[in-house]
Protein backbone atom coordinates (compact mmCIF):
# COMPACT_ATOMS: atom_id res chain seq x y z
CA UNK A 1 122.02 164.07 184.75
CA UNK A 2 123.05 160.88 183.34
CA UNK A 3 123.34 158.66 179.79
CA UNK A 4 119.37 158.54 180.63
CA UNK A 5 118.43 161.96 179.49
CA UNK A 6 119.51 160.56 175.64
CA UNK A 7 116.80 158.17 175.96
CA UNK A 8 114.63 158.10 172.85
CA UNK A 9 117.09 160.07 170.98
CA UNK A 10 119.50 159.98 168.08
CA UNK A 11 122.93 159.47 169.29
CA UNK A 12 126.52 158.75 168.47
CA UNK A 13 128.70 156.07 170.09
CA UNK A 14 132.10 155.76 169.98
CA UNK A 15 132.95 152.14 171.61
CA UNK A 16 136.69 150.46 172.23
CA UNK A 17 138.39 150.42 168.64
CA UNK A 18 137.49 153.21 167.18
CA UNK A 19 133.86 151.17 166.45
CA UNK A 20 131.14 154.18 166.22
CA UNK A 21 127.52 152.81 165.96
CA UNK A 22 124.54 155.52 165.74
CA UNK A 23 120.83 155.58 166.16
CA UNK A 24 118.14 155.97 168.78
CA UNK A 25 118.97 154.98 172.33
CA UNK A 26 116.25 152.91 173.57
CA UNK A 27 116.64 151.13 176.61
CA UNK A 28 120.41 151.09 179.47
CA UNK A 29 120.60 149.00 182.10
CA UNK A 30 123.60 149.49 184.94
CA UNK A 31 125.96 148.02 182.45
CA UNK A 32 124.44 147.56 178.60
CA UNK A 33 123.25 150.39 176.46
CA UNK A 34 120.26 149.13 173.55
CA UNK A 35 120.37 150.86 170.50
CA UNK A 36 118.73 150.54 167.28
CA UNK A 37 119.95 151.47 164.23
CA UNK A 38 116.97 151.70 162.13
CA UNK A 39 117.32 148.29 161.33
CA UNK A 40 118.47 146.01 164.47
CA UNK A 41 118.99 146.19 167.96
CA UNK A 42 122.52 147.25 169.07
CA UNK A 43 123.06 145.66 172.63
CA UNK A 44 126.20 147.14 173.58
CA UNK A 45 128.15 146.52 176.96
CA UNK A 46 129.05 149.96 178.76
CA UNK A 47 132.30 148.83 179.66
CA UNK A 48 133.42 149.09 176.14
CA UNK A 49 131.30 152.79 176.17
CA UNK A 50 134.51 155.79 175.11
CA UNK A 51 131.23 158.19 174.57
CA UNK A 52 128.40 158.52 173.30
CA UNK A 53 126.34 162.07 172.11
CA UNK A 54 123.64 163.60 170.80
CA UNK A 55 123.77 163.20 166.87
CA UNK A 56 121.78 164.85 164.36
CA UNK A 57 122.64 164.27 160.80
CA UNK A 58 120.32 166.09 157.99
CA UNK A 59 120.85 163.46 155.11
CA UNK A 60 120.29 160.55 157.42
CA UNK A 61 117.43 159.96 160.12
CA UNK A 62 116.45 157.14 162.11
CA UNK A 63 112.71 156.09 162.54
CA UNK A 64 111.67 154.72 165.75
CA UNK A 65 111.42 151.06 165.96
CA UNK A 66 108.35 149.41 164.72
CA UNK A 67 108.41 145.94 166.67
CA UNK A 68 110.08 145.39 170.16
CA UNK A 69 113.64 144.45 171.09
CA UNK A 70 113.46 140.84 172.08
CA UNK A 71 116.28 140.15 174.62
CA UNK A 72 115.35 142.38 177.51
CA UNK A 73 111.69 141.34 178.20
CA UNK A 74 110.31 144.52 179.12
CA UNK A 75 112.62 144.52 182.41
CA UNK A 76 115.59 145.94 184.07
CA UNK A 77 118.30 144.92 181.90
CA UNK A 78 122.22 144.10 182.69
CA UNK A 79 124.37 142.38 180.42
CA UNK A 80 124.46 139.10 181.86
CA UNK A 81 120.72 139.05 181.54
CA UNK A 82 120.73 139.64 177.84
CA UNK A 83 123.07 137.14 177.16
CA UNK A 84 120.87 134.80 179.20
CA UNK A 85 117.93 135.72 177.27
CA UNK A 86 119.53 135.29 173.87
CA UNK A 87 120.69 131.72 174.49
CA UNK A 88 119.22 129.24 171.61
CA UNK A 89 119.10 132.59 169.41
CA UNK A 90 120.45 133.28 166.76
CA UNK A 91 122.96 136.75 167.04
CA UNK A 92 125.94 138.42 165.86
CA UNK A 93 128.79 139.41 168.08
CA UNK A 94 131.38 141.74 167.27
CA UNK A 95 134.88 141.20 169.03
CA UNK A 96 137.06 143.84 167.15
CA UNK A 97 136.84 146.09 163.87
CA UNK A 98 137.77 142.52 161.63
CA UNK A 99 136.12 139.74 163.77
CA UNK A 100 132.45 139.27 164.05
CA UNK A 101 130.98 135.58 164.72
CA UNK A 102 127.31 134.87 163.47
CA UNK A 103 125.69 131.84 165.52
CA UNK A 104 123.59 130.69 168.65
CA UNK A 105 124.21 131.38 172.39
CA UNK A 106 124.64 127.96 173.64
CA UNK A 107 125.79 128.78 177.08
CA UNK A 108 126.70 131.42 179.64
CA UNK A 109 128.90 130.87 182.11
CA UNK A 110 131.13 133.28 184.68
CA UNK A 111 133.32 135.12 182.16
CA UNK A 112 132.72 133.39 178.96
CA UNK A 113 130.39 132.49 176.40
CA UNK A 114 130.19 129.14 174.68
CA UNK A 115 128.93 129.49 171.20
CA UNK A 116 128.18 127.85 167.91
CA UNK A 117 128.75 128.70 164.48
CA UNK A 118 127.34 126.65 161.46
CA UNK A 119 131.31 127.76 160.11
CA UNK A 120 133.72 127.62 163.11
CA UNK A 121 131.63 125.34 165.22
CA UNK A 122 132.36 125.44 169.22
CA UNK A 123 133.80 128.73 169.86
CA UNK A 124 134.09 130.18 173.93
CA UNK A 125 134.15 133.79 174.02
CA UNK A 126 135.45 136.02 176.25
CA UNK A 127 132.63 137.69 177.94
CA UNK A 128 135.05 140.90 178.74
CA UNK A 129 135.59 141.39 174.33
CA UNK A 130 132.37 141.55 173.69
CA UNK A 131 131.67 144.93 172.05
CA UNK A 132 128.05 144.62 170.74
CA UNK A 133 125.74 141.90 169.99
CA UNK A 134 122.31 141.97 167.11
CA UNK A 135 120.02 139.54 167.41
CA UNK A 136 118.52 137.98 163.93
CA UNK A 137 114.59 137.45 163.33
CA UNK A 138 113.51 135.15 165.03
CA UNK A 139 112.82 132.78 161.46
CA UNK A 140 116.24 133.94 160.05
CA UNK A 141 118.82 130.83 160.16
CA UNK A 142 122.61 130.99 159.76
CA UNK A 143 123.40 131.51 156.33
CA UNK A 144 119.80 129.98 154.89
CA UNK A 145 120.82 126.64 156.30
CA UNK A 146 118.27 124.32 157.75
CA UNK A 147 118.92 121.67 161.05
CA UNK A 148 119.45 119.15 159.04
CA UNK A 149 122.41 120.86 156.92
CA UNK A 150 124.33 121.01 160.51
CA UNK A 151 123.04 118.61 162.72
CA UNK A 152 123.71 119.45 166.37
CA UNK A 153 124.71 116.87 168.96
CA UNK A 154 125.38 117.30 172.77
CA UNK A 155 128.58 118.09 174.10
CA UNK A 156 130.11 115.52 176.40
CA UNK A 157 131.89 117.13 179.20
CA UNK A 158 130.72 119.69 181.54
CA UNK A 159 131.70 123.09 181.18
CA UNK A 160 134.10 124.84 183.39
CA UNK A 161 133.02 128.23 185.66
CA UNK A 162 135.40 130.19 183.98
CA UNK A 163 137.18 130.68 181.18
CA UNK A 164 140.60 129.78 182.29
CA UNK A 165 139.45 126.48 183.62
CA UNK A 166 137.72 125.61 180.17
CA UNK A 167 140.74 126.35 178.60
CA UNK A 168 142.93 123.73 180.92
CA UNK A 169 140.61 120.99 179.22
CA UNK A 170 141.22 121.35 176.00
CA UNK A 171 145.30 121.44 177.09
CA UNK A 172 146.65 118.96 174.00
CA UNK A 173 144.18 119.91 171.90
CA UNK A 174 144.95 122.05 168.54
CA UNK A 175 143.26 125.57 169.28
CA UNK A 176 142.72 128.85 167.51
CA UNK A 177 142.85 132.47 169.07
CA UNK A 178 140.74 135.04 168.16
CA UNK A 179 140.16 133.31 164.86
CA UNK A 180 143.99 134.15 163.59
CA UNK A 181 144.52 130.73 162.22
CA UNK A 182 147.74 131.70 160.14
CA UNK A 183 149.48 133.26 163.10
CA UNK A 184 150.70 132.35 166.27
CA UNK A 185 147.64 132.23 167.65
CA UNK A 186 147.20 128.71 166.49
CA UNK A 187 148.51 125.51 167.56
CA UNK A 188 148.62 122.92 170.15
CA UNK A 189 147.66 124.46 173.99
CA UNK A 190 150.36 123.04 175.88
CA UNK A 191 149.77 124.81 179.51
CA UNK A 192 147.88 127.76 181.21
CA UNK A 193 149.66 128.82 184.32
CA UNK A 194 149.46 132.46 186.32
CA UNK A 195 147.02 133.91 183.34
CA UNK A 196 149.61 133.08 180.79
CA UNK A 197 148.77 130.50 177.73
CA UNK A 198 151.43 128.28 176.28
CA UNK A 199 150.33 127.11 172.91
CA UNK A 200 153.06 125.06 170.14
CA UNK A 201 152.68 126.33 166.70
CA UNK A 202 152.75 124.92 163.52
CA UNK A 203 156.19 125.17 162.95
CA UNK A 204 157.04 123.85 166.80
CA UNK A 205 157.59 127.41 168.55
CA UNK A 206 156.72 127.49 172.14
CA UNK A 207 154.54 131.04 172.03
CA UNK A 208 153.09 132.42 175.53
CA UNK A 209 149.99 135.13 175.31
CA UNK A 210 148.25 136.82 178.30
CA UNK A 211 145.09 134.97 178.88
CA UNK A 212 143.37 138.41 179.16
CA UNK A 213 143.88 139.24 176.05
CA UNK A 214 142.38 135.96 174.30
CA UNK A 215 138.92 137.21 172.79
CA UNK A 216 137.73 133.79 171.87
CA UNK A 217 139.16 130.79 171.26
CA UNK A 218 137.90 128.38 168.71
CA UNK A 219 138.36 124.55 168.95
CA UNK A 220 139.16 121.44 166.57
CA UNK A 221 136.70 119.13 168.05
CA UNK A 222 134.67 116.06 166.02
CA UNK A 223 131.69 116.87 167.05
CA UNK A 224 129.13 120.05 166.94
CA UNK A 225 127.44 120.89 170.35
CA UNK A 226 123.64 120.57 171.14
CA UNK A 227 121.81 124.28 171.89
């Protein structure tokens, strides 16, 4: 007996960083669990899965979903395939307990996500941090802005497999990691050699990180990037 036999029930999950989400599990694929929380669709990747229960709470109950979840198309459903599904859409992704982007899915590549926020702009994600992700209605725009308040143009240069070899283009460029731009996790990206990331900060420090551990990485660039 599997995490199948909680379908269509209330339950509690507990996923990486102490992040507990609850309602009624409606859908798991080989490696995504969909949950709704009375009010959205949870899509949450079972890597990130420290357990997940039965729950039963008598001053709160969740009502079964009244209109469909829109990223799995009535069909088996994996991660990859949801991301797929949401590009052009607008969602929310949660990274950790303090950082969660709103935006579109403009890409999906190998291990990373590229994405764009009416705030931040281009942002690539790490496909691996990705602890849930809630799609908006479909007529719901970023922050009640229209296309015209942040006109989207293409991006010139093709995108990179992977992560790390997106991240060697931008070497020169000022960067931000995992949106800490008053620490060390911002400056100039110097080098990325052996999974290690060289960036110089704003007071000329040479600081290394483990590329593994880079959630996202947002990027000073002049331009917005098309959908």
């Amino acid at each position: 007996m599997g995490i199948e036999h909680l379908l269509n029930k209330e339950v509690e999950i507990e996923i990486t960083g102490k992040i507990i989400c609850t309602g009624i599990l409606v859908d798991t694929g080989t490696d995504i669990l969909v949950l709704f929380d009375g009010n959205e669709y949870v899509y949450i990747p079972i890597v990130h899965l420290h357990k997940i229960k039965e729950f039963s709470a008598k001053d709160r109950q969740v009502d079964f979903p009244k209109f469909k979840e829109t990223l799995g198309n009535n069909e088996p459903i994996s991660y990859r395939k949801i991301l797929i599904n949401g590009k052009g859409k607008f969602v929310k992704i949660k990274l950790s307990e303090t950082i969660t982007l709103h935006g579109y899915i403009v890409n999906v590549l190998n291990d990373y996500i590229l994405f764009y926020s009416p705030i931040y702009q281009v942002i690539l994600i790490s496909m691996q941090h990705v602890k849930w992700l809630i799609p908006y209605p479909p007529l719901q725009t970023p922050y009640g802005l229209t296309n015209k308040t942040f006109p989207i143009k293409p991006l010139n240069n093709p995108l990179a497999r992977s992560f790390e070899e997106q991240l060697k283009k931008y070497e020169g460029d000022l960067v931000v990691f995992n949106m800490e731009a008053s620490s060390d996790k911002a400056g100039v990206l110097k080098n990325i050699q052996n999974n290690i990331v060289e960036i110089q900060n704003a007071s000329g420090e040479k600081v290394f990180r483990k590329l593994s551990h880079l959630k996202c990485v947002s990027l000073a660039l002049k331009e917005p990037i098309s959908l």
